[in-house]
C-alpha atoms as a PDB file:
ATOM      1  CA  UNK A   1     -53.071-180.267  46.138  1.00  0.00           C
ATOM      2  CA  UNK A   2     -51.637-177.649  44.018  1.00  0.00           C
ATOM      3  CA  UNK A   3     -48.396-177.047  45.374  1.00  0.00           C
ATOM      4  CA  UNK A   4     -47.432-173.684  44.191  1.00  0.00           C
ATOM      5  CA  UNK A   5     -46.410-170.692  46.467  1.00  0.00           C
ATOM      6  CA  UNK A   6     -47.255-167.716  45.325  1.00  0.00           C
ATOM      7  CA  UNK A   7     -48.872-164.089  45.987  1.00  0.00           C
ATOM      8  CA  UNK A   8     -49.918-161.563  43.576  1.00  0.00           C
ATOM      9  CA  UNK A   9     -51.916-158.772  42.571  1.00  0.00           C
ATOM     10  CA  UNK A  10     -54.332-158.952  39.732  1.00  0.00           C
ATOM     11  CA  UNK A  11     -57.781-156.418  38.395  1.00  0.00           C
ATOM     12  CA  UNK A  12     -60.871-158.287  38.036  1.00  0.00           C
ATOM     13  CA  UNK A  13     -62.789-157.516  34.945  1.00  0.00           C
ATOM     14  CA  UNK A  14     -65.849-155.793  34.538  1.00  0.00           C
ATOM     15  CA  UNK A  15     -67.380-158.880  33.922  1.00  0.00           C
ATOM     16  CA  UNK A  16     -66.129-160.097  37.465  1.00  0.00           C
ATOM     17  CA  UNK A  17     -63.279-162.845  35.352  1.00  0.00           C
ATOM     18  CA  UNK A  18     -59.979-163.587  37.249  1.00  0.00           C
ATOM     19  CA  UNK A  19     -57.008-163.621  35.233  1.00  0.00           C
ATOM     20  CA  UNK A  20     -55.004-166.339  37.934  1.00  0.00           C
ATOM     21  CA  UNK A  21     -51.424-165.839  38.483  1.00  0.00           C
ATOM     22  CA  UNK A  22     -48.851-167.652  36.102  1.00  0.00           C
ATOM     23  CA  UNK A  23     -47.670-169.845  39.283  1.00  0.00           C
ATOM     24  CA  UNK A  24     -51.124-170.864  39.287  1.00  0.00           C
ATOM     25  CA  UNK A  25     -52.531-171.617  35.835  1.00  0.00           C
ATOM     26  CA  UNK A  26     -49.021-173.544  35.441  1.00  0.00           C
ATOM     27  CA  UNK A  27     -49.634-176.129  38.736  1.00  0.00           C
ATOM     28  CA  UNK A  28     -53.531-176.359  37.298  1.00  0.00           C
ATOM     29  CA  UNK A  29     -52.412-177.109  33.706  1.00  0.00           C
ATOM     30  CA  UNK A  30     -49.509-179.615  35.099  1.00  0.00           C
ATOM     31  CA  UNK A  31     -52.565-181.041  37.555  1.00  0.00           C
ATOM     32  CA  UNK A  32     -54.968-181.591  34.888  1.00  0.00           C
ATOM     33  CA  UNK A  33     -57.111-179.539  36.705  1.00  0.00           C
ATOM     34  CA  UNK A  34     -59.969-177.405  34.943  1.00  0.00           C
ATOM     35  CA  UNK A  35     -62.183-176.492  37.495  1.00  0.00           C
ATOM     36  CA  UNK A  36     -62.350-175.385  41.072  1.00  0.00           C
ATOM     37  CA  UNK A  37     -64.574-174.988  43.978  1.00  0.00           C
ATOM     38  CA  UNK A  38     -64.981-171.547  44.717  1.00  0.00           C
ATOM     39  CA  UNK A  39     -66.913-170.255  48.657  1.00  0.00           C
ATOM     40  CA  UNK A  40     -66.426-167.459  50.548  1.00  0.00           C
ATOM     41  CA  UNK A  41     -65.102-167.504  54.210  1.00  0.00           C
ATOM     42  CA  UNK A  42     -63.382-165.318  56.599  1.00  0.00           C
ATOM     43  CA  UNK A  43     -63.654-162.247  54.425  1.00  0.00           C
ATOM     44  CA  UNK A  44     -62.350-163.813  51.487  1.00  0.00           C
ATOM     45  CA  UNK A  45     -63.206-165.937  48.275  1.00  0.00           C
ATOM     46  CA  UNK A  46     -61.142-169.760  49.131  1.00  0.00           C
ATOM     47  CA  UNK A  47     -60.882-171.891  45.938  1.00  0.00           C
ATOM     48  CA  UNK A  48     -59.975-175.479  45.793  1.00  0.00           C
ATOM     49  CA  UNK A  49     -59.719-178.037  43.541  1.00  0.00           C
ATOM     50  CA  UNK A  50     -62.837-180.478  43.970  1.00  0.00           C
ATOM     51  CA  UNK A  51     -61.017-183.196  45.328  1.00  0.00           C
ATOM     52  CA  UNK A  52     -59.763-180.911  47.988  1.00  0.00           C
ATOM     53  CA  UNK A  53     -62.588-179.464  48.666  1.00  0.00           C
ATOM     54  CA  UNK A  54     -64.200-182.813  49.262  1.00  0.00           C
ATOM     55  CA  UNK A  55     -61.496-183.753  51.250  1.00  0.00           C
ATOM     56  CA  UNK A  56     -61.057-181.113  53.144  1.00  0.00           C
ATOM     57  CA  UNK A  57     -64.194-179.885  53.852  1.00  0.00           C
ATOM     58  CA  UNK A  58     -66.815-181.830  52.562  1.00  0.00           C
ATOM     59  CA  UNK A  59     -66.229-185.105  54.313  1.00  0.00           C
ATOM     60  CA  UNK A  60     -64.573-183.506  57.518  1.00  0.00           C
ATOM     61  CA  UNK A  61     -68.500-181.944  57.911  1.00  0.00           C
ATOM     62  CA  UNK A  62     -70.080-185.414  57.139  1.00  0.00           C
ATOM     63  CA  UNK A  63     -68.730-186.148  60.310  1.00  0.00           C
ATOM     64  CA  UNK A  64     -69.888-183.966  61.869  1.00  0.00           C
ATOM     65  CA  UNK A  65     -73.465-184.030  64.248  1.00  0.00           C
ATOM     66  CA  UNK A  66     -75.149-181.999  61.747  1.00  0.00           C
ATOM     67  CA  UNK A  67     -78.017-180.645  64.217  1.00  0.00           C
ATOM     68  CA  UNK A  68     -75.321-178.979  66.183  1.00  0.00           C
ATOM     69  CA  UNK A  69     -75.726-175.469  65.866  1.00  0.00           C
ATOM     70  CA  UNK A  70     -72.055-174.879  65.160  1.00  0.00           C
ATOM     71  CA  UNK A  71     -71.769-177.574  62.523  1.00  0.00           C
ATOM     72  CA  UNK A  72     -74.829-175.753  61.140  1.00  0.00           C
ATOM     73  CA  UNK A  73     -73.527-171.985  60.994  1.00  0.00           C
ATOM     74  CA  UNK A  74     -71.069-173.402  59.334  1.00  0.00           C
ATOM     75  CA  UNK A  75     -72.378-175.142  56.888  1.00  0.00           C
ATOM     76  CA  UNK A  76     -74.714-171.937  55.651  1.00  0.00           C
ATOM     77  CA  UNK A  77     -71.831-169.639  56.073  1.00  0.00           C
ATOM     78  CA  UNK A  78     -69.482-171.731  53.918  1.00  0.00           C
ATOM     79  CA  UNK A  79     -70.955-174.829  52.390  1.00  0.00           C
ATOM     80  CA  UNK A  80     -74.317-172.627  50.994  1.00  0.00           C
ATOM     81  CA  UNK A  81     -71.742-170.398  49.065  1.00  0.00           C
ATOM     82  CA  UNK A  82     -69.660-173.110  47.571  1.00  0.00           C
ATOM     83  CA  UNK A  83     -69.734-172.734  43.492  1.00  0.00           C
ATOM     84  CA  UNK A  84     -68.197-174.830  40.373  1.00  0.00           C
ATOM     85  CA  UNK A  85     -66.178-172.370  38.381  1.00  0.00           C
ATOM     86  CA  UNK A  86     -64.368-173.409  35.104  1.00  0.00           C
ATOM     87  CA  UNK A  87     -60.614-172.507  34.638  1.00  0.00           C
ATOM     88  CA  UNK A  88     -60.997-170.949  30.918  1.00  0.00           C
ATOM     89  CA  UNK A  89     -58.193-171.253  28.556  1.00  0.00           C
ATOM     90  CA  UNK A  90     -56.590-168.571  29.057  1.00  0.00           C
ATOM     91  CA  UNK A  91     -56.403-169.057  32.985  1.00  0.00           C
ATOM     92  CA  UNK A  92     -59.169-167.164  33.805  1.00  0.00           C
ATOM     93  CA  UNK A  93     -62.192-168.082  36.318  1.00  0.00           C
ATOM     94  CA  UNK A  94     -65.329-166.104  36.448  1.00  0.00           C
ATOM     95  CA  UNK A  95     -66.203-165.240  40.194  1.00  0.00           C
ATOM     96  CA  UNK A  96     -69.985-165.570  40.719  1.00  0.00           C
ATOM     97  CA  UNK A  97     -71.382-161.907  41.808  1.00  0.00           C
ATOM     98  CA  UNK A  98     -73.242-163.367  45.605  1.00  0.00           C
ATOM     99  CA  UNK A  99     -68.717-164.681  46.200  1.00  0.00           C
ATOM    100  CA  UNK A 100     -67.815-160.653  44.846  1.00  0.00           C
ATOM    101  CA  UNK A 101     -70.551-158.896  46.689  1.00  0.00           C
ATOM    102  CA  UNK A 102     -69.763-161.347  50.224  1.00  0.00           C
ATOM    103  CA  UNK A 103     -65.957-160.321  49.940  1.00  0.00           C
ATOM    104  CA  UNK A 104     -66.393-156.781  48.622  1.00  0.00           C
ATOM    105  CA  UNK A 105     -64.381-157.620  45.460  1.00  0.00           C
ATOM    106  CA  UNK A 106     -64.760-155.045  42.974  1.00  0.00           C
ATOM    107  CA  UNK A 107     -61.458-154.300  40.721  1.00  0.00           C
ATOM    108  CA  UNK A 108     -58.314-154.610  42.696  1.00  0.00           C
ATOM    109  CA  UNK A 109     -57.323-158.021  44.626  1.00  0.00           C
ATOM    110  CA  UNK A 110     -54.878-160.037  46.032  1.00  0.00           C
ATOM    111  CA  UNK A 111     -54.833-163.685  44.863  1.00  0.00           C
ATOM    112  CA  UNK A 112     -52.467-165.956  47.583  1.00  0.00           C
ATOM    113  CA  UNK A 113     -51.671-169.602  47.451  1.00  0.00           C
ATOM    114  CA  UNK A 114     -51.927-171.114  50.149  1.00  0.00           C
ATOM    115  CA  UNK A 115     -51.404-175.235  50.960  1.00  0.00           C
ATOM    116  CA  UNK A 116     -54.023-176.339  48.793  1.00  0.00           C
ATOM    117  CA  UNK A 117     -55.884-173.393  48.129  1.00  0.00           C
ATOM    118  CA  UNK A 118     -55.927-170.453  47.179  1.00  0.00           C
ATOM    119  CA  UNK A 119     -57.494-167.063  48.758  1.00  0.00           C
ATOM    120  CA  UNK A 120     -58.557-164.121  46.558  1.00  0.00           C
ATOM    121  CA  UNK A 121     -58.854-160.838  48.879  1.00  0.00           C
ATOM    122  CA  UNK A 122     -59.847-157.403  48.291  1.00  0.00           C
ATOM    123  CA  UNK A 123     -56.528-155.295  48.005  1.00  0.00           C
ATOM    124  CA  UNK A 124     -57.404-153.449  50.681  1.00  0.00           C
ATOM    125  CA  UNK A 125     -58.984-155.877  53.202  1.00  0.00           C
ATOM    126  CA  UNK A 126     -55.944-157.853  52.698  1.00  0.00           C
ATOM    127  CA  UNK A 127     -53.596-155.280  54.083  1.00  0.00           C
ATOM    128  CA  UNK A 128     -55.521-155.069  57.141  1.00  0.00           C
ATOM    129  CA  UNK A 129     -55.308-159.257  57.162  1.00  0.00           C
ATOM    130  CA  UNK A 130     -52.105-158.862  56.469  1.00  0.00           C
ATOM    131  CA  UNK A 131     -51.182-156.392  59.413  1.00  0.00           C
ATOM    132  CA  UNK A 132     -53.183-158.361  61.796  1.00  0.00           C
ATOM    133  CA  UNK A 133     -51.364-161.477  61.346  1.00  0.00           C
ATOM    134  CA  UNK A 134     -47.918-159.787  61.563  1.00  0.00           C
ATOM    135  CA  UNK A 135     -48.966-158.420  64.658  1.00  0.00           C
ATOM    136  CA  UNK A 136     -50.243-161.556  66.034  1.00  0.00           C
ATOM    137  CA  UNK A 137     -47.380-163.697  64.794  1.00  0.00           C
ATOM    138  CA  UNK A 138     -45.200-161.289  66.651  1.00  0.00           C
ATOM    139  CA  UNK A 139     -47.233-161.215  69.869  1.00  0.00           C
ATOM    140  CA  UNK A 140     -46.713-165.066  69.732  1.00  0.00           C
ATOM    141  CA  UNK A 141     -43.052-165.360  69.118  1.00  0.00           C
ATOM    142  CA  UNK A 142     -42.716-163.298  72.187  1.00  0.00           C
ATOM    143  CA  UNK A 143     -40.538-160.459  70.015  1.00  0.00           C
ATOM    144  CA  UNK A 144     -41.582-157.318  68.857  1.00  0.00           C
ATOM    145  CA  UNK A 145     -42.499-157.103  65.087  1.00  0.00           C
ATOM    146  CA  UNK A 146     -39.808-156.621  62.769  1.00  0.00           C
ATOM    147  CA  UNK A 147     -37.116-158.513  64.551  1.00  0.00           C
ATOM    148  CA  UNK A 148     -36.709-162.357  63.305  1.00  0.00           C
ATOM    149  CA  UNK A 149     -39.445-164.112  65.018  1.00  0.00           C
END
C-alpha cells in the first residue's frame, strides 16, 4: 500500500506518458516500487502496485466459482485489461492506448490516490464522478449538500 493522499491534475503526452503527482512518485520511490498494474474499471484507469493488485484482486477472484457468470463479466471487464507499466525515472508511466481509448483519456486528467490505488480520470468525466458522489453522500447523511454531513 502506498499510503499517500493526494489529488491532482496533470496533461498526458502525446505519446499517452503520465507525469504522476510528486505525492506519488515520492511514496513509490520510498516503497521501492517501479512498476504498477494498470486496468480500467468504472470509467477510469485503477493502478496498483503488483502486490496489491494480487491481493486485492487477483486472489479475491481465485475464490471465486469462476463459471459464474458474474465472476466471469468481471473478470473480462477488469482482469482482460490489466497491464504491467514501468514507473520511468522521471515518474512517468506510459498508459497503454486499449486503458486511454476505454476511459476516453486524451490530454487533460485527474490522477487521485486512493487507499492503495490510484485512479486516473478524464478531467471531465471526473467532475460528473465527482458531483455524483457529493450528491449521493449527501442523500445518505440525510442533509442537504453543502451543510457538514
Amino acid at each position: 500500500m502506498l499510503k499517500v493522499r493526494c489529488q491532482a491534475n496533470a496533461t498526458l503526452d502525446p505519446k499517452g506518458r503520465l507525469a504522476l503527482p510528486a505525492p506519488l512518485k515520492r511514496a513509490l520511490g520510498e516503497s521501492d516500487v517501479s512498476q504498477l498494474v494498470l486496468a480500467f474499471h468504472k470509467g477510469a484507469v485503477w493502478g496498483m502496485t503488483p502486490h496489491d493488485f494480487e491481493e486485492q484482486v487477483e486472489r479475491r477472484l481465485e475464490q471465486q466459482d469462476p463459471f459464474a457468470a458474474d465472476v466471469l463479466d468481471f473478470a473480462h471487464a477488469m482482469l482482460s485489461t490489466a497491464q504491467d507499466v514501468k514507473v520511468d525515472n522521471n515518474g512517468r508511466i506510459l498508459l497503454p492506448p486499449i486503458l486511454r481509448k476505454l476511459a476516453g483519456l486524451d490530454r487533460e486528467i485527474v490522477v487521485s490516490s486512493l487507499l492503495s490505488r490510484i485512479e486516473i480520470w478524464d478531467a471531465q468525466a471526473w467532475d460528473k464522478r465527482f458531483e455524483v458522489a457529493l450528491e449521493r453522500a449527501a442523500a445518505a447523511s440525510g442533509m442537504p449538500r453543502g451543510e457538514a454531513w
